[in-house]
Protein backbone atom coordinates (compact mmCIF):
# COMPACT_ATOMS: atom_id res chain seq x y z
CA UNK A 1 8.21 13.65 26.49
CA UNK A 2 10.60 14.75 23.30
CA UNK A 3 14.16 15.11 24.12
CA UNK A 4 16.73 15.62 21.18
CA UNK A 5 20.65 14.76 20.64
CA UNK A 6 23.24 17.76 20.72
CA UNK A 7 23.21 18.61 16.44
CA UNK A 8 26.60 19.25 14.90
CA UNK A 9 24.81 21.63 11.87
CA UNK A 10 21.99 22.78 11.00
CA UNK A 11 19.74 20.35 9.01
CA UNK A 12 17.16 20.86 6.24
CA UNK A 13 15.07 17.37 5.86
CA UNK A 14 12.74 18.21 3.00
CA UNK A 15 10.11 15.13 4.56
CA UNK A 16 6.55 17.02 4.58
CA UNK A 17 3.76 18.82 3.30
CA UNK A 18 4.30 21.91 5.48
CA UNK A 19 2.85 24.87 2.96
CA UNK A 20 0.40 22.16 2.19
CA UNK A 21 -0.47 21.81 5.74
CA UNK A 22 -0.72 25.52 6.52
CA UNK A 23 -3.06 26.22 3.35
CA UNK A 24 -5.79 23.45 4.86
CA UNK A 25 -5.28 25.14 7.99
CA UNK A 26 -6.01 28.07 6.72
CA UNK A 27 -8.89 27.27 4.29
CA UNK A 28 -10.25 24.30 6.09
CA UNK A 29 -9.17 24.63 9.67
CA UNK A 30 -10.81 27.91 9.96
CA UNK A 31 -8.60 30.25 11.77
CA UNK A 32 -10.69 33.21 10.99
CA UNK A 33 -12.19 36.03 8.18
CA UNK A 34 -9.35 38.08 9.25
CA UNK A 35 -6.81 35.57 8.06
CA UNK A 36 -8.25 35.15 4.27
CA UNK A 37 -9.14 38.22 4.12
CA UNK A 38 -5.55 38.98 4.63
CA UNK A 39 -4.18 36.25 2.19
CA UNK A 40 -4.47 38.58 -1.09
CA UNK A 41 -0.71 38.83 -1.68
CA UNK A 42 0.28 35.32 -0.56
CA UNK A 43 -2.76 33.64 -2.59
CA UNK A 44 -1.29 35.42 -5.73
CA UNK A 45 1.88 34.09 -5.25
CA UNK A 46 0.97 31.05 -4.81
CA UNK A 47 -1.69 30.41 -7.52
CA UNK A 48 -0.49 28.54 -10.57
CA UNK A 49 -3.27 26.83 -12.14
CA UNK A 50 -1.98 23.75 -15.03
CA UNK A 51 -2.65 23.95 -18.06
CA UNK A 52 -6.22 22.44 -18.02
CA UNK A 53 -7.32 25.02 -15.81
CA UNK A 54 -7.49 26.89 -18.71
CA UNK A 55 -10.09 25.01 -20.52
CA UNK A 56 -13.64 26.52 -20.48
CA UNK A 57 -15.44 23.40 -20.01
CA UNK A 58 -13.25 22.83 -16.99
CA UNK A 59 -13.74 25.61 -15.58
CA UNK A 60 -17.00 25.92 -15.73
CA UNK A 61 -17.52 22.51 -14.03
CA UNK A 62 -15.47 23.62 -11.06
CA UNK A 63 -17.11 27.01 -10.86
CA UNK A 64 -20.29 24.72 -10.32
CA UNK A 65 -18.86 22.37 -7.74
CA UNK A 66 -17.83 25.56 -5.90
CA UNK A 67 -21.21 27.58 -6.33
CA UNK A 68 -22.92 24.32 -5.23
CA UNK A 69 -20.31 23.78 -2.42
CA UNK A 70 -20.34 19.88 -3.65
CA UNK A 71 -17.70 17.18 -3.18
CA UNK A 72 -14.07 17.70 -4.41
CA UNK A 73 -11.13 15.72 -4.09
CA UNK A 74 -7.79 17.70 -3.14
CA UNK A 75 -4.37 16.39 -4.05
CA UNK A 76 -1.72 17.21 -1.67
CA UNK A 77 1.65 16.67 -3.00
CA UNK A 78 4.57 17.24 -1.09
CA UNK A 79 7.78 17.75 -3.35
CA UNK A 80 11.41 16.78 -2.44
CA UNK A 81 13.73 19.19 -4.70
CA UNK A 82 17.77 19.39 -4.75
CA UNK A 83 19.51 22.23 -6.72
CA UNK A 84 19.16 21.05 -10.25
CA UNK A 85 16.90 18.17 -9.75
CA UNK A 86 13.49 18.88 -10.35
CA UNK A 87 12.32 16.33 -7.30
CA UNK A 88 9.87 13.57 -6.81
CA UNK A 89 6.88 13.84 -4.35
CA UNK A 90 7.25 12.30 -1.61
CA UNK A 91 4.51 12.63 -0.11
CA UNK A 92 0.99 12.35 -1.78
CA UNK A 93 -2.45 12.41 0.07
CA UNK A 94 -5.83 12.37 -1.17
CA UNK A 95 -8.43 14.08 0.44
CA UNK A 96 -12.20 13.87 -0.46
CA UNK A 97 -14.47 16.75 1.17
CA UNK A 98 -17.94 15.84 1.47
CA UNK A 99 -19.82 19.26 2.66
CA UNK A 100 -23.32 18.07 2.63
CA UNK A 101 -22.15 14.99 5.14
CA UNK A 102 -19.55 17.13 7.02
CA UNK A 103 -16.92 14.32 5.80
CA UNK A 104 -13.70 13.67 4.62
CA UNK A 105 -11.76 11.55 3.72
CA UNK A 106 -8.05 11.13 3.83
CA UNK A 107 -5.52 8.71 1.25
CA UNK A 108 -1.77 8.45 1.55
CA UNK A 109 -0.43 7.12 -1.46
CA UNK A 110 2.83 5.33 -0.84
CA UNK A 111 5.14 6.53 -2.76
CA UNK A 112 6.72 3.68 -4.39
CA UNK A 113 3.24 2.23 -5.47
CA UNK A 114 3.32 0.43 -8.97
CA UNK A 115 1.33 2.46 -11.43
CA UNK A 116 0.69 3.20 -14.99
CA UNK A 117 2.12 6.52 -15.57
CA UNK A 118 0.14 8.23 -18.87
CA UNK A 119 3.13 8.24 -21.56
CA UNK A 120 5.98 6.49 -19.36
CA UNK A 121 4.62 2.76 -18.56
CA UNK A 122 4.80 0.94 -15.38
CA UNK A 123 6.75 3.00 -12.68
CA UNK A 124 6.51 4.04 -9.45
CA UNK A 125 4.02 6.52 -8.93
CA UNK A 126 6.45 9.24 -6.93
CA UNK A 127 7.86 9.45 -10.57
CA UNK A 128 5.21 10.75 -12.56
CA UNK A 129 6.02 14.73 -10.89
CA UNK A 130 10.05 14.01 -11.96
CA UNK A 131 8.80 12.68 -15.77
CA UNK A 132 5.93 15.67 -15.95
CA UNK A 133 5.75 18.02 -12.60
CA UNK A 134 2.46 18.57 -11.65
CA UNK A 135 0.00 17.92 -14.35
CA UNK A 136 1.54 14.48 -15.10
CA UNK A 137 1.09 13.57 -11.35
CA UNK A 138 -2.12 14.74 -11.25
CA UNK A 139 -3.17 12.83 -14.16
CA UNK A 140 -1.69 9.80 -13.25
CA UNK A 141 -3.76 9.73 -9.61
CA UNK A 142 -7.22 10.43 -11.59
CA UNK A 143 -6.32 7.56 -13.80
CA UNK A 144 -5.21 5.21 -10.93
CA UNK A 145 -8.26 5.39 -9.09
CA UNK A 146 -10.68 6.90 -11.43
CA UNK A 147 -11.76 9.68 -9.46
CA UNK A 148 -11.25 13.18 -10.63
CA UNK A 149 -8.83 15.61 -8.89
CA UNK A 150 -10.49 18.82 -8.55
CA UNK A 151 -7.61 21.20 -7.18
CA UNK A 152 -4.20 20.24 -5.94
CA UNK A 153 -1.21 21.64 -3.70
CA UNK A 154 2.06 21.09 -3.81
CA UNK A 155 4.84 22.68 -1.65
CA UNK A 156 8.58 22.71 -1.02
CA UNK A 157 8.47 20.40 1.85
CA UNK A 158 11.04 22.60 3.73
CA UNK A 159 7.98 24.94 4.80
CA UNK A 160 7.05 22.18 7.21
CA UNK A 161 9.18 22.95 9.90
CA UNK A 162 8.38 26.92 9.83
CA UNK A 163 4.92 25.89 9.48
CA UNK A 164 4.81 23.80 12.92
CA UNK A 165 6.64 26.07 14.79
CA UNK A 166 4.20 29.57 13.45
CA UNK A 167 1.47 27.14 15.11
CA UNK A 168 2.97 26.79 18.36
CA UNK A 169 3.60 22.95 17.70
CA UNK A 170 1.30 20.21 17.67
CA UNK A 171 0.35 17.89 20.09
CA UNK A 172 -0.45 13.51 18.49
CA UNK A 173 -0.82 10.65 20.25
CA UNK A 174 2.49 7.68 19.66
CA UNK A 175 1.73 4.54 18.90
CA UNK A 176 5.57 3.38 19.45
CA UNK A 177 8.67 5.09 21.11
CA UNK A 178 11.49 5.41 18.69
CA UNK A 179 14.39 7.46 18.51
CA UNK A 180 14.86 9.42 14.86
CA UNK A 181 17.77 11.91 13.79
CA UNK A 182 18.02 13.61 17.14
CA UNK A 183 14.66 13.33 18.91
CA UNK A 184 13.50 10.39 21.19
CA UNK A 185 9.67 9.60 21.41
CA UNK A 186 8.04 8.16 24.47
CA UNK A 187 4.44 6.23 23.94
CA UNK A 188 1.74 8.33 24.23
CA UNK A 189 0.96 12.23 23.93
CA UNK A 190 3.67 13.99 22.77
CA UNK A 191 4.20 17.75 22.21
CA UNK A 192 6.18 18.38 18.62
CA UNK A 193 8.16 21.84 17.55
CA UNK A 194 8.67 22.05 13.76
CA UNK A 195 12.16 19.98 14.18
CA UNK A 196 10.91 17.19 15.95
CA UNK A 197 7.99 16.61 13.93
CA UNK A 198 10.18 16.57 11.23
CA UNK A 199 12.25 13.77 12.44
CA UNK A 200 8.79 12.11 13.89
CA UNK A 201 7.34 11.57 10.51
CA UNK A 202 10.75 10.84 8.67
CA UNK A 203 11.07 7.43 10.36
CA UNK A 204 10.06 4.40 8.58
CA UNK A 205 12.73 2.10 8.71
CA UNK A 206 11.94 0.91 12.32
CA UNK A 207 8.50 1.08 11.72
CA UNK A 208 7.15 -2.79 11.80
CA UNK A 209 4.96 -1.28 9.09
CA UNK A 210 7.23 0.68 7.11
CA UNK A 211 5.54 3.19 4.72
CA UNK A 212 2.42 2.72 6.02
CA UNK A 213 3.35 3.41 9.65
CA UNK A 214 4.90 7.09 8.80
CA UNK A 215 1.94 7.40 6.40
CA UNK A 216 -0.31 7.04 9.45
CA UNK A 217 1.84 9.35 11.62
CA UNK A 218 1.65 12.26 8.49
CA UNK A 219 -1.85 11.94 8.70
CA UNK A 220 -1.71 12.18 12.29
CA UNK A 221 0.34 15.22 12.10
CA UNK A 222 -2.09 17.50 9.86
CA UNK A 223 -5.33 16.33 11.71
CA UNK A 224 -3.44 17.49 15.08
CA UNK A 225 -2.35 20.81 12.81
CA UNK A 226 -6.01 21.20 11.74
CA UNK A 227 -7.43 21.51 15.00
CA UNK A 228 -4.06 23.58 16.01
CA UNK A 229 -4.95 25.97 13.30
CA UNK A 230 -9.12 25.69 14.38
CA UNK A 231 -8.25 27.53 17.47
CA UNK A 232 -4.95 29.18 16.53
CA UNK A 233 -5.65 32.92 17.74
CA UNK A 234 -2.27 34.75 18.18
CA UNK A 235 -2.47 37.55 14.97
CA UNK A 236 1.17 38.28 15.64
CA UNK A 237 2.11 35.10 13.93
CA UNK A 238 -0.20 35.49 10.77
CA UNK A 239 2.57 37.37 8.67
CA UNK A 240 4.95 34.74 9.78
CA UNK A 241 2.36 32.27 8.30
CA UNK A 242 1.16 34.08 5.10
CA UNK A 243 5.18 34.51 4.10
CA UNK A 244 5.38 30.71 4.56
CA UNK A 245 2.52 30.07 2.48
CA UNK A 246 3.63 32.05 -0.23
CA UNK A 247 7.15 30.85 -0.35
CA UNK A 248 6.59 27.52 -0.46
CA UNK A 249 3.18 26.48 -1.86
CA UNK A 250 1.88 26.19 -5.24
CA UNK A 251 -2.01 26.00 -5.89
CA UNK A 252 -4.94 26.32 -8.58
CA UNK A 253 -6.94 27.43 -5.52
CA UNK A 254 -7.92 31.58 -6.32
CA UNK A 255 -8.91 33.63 -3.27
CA UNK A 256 -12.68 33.03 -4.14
CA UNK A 257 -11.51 29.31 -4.17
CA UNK A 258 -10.27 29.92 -0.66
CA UNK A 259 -13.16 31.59 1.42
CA UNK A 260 -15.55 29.25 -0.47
CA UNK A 261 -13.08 26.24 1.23
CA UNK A 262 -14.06 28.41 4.34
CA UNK A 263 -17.27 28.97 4.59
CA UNK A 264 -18.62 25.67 2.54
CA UNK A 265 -15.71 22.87 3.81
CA UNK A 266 -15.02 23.66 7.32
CA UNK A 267 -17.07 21.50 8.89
CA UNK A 268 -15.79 18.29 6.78
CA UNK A 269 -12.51 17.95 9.43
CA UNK A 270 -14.91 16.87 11.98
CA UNK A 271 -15.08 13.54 10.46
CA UNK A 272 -11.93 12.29 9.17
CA UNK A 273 -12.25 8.41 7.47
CA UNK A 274 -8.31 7.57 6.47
CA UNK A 275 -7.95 4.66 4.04
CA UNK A 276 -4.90 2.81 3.11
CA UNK A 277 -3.65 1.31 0.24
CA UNK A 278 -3.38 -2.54 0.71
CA UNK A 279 -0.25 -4.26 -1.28
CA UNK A 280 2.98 -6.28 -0.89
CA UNK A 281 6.54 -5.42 -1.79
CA UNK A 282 7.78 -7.18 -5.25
CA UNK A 283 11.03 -6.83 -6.96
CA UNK A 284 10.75 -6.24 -10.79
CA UNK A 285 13.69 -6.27 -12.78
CA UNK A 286 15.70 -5.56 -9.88
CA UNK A 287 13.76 -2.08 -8.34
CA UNK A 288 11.55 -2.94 -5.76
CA UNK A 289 7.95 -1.68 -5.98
CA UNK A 290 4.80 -1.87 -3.44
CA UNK A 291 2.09 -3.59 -6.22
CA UNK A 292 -1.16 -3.35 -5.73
CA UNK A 293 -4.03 -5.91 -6.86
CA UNK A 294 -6.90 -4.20 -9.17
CA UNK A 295 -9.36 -5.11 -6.70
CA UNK A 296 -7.87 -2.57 -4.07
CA UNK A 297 -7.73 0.05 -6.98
CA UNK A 298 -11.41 -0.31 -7.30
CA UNK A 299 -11.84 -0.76 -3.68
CA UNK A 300 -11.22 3.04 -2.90
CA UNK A 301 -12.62 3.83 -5.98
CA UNK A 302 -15.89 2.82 -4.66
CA UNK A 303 -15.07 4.29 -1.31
CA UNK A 304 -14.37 7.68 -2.72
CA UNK A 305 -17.33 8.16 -5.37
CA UNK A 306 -19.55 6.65 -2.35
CA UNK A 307 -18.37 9.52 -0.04
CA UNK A 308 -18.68 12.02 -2.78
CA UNK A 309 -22.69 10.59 -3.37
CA UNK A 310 -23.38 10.31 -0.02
């Protein structure tokens, strides 16, 4: 059970990939043709291709993964911004969809993993969207693991809360009671509104396993949200939904894009594989960073390009 401390204001914890979250719902999770068939408006909004979506050869090589409905890796990134700071992502997952194996698999990145960002040096990785938004952090994932990004996401994180709450909530499994902010959470299945899976998947600091612990309860959070969304059937909330979307996400993903995600990728949340990132915490030149041998770079390199084959 989920109780929560009297609050003295309002708060807005910018801690998740909520527009994120509702677009794989939506596109992966299935919810229905009447939902993406609805989504002109909000998918307009929200599309914003980079800059080398407008290269020919590019395009033409995702037009072909598409047609061919073959592997593609998604980058979610989840964006902390402040009035006149352009924001770091704090959150950044992975995902590899394998539709000929009905397969995914799901990477958190922690944030403060020690990376060489394209033009900047050595830095933590979370930096790359400050130093170059989007593109740079895209390009700075594809050449840490040498895998290719194929689309990407990124939201306002403040859409998660909405998000949860347009679903109903979501239901996970805890691993550990804690108290966070003003919820307390018992072991076991627990039922979370938008607030209190906010403060579930803010903690770290009492986690034994730091990052890696909220990491695995933000992955916990979407699969719950997936299969949420997989049987979500109230049509009273879907304008509640679509305004979220479109308020908060950014995507290269077209409507085509979209319904192929649909009807090609739906299956590939039966069978979720998460990986982690194995390092240790170092202090260089006074920051501390979470380094990471080459060997576990190449490690899910292999285990990426061998879901994609497979």
């Amino acid at each position: 059970m989920v109780s929560r401390m009297q609050r003295k204001k309002k708060r807005k914890w910018p801690y998740w990939v909520g527009g994120i979250l509702l677009a794989i719902i939506l596109a992966v999770g299935g919810i229905g043709f009447y939902v993406y068939s609805q989504l002109g408006s909000a998918v307009d909004t929200m599309h914003t291709p980079l800059a080398r979506d407008e290269d020919p050869e590019r395009q033409k090589q995702i037009k072909q993964i598409f047609d061919s409905k073959d592997s593609l890796n998604v980058l979610l990134l989840g964006v902390d911004e402040r009035p006149g700071d352009k924001g770091r992502s704090d959150t950044m997952i992975l995902m590899s969809l394998n539709p000929k194996t009905n397969s995914m698999i799901m990477l958190s990145i922690p944030r403060d993993t020690y990376v060489n960002i394209p033009g900047r040096g050595m830095d933590k990785i979370n930096h790359a969207y400050a130093f170059g938004g989007v593109e740079l952090a895209v390009e700075t994932v594809e050449k840490t693991f040498d895998i290719p990004v194929h689309i990407y996401s990124r939201v306002n994180m403040e859409g998660f809360k909405q998000g949860i709450d347009a679903l109903g909530g979501v239901t996970v499994n805890n691993t550990q009671s804690f108290s966070q902010g003003g919820s307390t959470f018992a072991e076991g299945p627990i039922h979370l509104d938008g607030e209190q899976a906010l403060d579930y998947i803010r903690m770290r600091k009492k986690d034994p396993r730091g990052d890696m612990g909220r990491n695995e309860r933000q992955r916990a959070v979407i699969t719950a949200a997936m299969e949420k969304g997989a049987s979500f059937s109230s049509i009273t909330k879907f304008g509640e939904i679509l305004d979220i979307l479109g308020g908060n996400v950014q995507t290269d993903l077209d409507m085509d894009k979209i319904q192929t995600l649909f009807t090609g990728y739906l299956g590939t949340r039966h069978n979720i594989q998460t990986l982690e990132l194995e390092g240790s915490g170092s202090t260089i030149n006074g920051v501390w960073y979470y380094v990471v041998p080459d060997s576990e770079f190449n490690r899910i390199h292999t285990e990426i390009t061998n879901h994609m084959q497979g």
